[in-house]
N, C-alpha and C. Protein backbone atom coordinates (compact mmCIF):
# COMPACT_ATOMS: atom_id res chain seq x y z
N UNK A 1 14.92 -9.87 23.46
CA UNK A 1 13.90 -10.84 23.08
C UNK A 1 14.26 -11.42 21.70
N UNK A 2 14.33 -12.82 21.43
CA UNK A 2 14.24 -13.39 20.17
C UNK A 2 13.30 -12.87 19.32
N UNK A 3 13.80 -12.28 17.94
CA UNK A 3 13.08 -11.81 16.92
C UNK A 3 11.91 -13.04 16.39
N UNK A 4 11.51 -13.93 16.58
CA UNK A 4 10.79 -14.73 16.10
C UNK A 4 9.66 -14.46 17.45
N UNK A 5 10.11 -14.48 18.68
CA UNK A 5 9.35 -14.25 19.68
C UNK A 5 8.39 -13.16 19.51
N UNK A 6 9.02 -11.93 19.00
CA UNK A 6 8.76 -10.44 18.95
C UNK A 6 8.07 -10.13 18.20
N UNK A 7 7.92 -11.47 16.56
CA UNK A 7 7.48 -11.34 16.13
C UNK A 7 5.86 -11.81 15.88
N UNK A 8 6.00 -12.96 16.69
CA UNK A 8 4.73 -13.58 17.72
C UNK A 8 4.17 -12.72 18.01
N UNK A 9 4.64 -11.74 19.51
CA UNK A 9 3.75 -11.23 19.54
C UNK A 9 2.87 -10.06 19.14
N UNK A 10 3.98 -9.40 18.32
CA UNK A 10 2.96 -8.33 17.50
C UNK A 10 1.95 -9.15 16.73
N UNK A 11 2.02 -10.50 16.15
CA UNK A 11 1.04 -10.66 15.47
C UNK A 11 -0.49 -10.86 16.29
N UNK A 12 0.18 -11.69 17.64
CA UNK A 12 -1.20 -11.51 18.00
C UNK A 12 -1.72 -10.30 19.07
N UNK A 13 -0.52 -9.22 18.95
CA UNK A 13 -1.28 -7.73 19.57
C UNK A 13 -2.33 -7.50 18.12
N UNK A 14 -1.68 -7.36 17.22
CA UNK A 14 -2.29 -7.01 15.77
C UNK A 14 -3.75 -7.93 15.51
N UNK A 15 -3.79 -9.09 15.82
CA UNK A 15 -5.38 -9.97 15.89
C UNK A 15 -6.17 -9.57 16.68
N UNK A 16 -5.76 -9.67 18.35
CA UNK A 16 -6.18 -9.08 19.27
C UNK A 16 -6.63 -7.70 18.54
N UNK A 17 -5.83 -6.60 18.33
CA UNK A 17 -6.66 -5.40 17.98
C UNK A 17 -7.59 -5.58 17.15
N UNK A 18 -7.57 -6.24 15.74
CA UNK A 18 -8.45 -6.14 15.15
C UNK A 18 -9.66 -6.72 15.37
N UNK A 19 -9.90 -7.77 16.31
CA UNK A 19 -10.93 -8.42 16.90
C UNK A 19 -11.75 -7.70 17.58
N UNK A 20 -11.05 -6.49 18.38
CA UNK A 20 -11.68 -5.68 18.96
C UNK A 20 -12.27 -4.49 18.39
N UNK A 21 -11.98 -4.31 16.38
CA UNK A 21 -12.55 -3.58 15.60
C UNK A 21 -13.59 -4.37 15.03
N UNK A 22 -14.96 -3.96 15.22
CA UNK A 22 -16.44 -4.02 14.76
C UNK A 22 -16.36 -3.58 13.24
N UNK A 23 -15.78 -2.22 13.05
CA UNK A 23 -16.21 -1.60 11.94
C UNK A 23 -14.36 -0.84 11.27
N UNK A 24 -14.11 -2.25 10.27
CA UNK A 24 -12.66 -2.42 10.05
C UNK A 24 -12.33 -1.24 8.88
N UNK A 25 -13.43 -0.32 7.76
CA UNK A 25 -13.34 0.42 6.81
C UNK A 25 -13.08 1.34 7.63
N UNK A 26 -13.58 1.59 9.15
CA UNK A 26 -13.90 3.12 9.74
C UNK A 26 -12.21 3.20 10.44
N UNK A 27 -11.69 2.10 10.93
CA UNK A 27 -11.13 2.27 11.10
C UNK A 27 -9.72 2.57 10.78
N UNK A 28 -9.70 1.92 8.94
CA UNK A 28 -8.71 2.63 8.60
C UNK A 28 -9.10 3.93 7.34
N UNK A 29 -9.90 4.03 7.24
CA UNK A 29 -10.96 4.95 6.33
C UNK A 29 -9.78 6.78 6.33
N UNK A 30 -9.14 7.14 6.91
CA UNK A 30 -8.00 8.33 7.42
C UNK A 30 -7.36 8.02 6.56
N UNK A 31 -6.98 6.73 6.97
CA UNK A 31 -5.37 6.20 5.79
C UNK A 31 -5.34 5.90 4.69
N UNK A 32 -6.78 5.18 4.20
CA UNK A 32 -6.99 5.35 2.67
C UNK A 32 -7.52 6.75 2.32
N UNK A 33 -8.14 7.55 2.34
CA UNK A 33 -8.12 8.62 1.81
C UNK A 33 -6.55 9.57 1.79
N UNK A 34 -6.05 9.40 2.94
CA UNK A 34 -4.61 9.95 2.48
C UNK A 34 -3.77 9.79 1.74
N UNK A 35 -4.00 8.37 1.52
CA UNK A 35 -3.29 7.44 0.17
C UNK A 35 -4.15 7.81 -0.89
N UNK A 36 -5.05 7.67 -0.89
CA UNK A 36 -5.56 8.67 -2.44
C UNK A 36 -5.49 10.07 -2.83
N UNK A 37 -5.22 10.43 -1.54
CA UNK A 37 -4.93 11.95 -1.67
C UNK A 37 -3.66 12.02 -2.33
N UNK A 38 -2.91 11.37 -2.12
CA UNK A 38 -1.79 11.61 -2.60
C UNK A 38 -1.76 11.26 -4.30
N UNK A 39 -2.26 10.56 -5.02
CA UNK A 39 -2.64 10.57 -6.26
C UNK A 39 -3.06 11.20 -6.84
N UNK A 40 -4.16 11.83 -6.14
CA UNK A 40 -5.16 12.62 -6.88
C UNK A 40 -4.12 14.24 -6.75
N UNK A 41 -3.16 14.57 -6.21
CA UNK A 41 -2.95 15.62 -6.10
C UNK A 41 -2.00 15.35 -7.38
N UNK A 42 -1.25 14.32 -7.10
CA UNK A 42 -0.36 14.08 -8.54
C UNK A 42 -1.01 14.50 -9.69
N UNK A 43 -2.42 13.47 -9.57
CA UNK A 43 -2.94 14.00 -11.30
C UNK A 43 -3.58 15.38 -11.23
N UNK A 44 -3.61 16.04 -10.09
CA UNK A 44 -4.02 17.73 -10.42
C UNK A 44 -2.87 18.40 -10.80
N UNK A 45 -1.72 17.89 -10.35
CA UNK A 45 -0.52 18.58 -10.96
C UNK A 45 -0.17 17.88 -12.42
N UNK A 46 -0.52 17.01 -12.94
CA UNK A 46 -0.63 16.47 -14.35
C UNK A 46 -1.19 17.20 -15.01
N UNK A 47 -2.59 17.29 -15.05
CA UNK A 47 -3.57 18.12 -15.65
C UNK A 47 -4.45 18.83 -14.64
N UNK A 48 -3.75 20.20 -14.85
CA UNK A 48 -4.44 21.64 -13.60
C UNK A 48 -5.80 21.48 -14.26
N UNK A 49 -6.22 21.69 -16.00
CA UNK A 49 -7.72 21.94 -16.42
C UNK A 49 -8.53 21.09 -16.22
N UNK A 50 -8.14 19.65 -15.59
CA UNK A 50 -8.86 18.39 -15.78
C UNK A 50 -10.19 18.54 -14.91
N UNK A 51 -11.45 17.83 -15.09
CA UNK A 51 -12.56 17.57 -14.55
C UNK A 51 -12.74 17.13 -13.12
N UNK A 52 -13.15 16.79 -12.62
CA UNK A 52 -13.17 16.03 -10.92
C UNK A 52 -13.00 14.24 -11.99
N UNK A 53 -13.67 14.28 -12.67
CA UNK A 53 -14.42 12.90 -13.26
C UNK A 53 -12.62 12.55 -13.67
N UNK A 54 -11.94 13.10 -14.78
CA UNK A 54 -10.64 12.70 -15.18
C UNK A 54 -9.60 12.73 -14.30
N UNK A 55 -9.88 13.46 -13.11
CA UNK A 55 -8.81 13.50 -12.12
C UNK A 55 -8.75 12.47 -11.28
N UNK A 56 -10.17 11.35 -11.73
CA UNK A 56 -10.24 10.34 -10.41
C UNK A 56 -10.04 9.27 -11.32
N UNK A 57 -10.01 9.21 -12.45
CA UNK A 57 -9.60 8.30 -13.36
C UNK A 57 -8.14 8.22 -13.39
N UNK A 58 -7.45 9.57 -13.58
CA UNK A 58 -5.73 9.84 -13.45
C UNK A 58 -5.33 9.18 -12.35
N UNK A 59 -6.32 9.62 -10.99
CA UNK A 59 -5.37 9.25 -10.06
C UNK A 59 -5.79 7.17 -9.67
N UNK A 60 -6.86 6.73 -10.45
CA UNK A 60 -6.87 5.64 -10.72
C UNK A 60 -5.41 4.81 -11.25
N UNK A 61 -5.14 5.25 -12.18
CA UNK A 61 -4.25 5.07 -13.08
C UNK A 61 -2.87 4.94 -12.35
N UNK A 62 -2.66 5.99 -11.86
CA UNK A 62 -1.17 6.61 -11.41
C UNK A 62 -1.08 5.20 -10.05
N UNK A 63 -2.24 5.03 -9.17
CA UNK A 63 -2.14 3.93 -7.82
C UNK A 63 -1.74 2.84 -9.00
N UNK A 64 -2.55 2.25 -9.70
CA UNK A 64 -2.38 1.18 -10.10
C UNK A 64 -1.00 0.85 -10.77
N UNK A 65 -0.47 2.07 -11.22
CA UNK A 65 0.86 2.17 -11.77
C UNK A 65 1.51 1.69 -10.42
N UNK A 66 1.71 2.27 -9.72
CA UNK A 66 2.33 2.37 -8.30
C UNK A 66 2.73 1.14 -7.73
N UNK A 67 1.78 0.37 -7.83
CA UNK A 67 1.51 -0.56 -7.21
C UNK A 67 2.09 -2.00 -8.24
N UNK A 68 1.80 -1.18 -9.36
CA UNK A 68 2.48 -2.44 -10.34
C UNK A 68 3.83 -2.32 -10.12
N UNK A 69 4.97 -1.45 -10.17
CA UNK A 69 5.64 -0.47 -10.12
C UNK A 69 6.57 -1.50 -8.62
N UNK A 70 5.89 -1.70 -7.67
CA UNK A 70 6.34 -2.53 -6.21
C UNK A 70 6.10 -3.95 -6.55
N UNK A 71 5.46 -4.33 -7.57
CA UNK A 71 4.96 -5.99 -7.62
C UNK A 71 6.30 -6.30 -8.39
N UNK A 72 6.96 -5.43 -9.68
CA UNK A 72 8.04 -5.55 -10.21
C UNK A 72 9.14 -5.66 -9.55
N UNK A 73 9.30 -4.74 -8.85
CA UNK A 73 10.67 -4.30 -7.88
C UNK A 73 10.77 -5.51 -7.03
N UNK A 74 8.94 -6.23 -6.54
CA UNK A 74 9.53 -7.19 -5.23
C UNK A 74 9.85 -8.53 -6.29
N UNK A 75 9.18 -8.92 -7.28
CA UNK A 75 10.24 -9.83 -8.41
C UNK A 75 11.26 -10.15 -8.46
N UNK A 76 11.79 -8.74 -8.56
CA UNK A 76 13.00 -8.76 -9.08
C UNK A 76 13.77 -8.80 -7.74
N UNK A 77 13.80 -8.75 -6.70
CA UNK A 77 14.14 -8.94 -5.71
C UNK A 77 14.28 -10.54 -5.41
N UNK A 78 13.31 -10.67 -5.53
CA UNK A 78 12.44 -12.19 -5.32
C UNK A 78 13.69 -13.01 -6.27
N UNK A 79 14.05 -12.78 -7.48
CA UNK A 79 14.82 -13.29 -8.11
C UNK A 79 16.17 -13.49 -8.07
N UNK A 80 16.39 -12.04 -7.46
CA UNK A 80 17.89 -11.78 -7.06
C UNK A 80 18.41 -12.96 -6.07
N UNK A 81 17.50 -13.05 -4.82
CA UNK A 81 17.62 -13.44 -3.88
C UNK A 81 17.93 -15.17 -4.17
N UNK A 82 16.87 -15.34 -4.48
CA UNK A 82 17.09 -16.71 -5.11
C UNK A 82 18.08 -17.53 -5.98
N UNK A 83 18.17 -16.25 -7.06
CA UNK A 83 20.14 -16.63 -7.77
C UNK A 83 20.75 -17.12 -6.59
N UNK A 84 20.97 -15.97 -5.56
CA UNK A 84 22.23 -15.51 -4.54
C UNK A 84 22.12 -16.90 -4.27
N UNK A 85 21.23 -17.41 -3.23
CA UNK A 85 20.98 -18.96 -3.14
C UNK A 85 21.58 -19.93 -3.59
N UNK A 86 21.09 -19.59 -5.20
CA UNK A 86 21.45 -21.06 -5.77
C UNK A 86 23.07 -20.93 -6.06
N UNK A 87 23.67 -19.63 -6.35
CA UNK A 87 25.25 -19.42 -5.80
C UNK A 87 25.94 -20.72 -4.92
């Protein structure tokens, strides 16, 4: 199958599904808490004595790092690519 085709139609398996989700938090509600889980365990291994209250602030911190962290990397990508181009 042509990759542009393939890529058709996952998008509209992917609409289709979500059309058929009523309640879109519940449904991915598993996957964000696992993704925070994973922070918050970081900042318990940062600071073992820390509070519930500072550990959700840490692991505030540490996503947002994270995430800045991929906005850089796709930049710089973004840039690379574009040199290559103008090559």
């Amino acid at each position: 199958m042509d990759p542009k085709d393939r890529s058709l139609r996952a998008q509209l398996a992917a609409h289709t599904s979500w059309a058929n989700t009523l309640d879109p938090q519940s449904r991915t509600a598993k996957a964000r808490a696992a993704a925070n889980g994973r922070f918050e365990k970081q900042a318990r291994q940062m600071h073992p004595d820390a509070t519930d209250e500072q550990i959700a602030r840490t692991a505030k911190h540490l996503k947002s790092a994270h995430f800045k962290r991929l906005a850089l990397q796709s930049a710089a990508a973004r840039r690379a690519k574009a040199s290559a181009k103008a090559a």
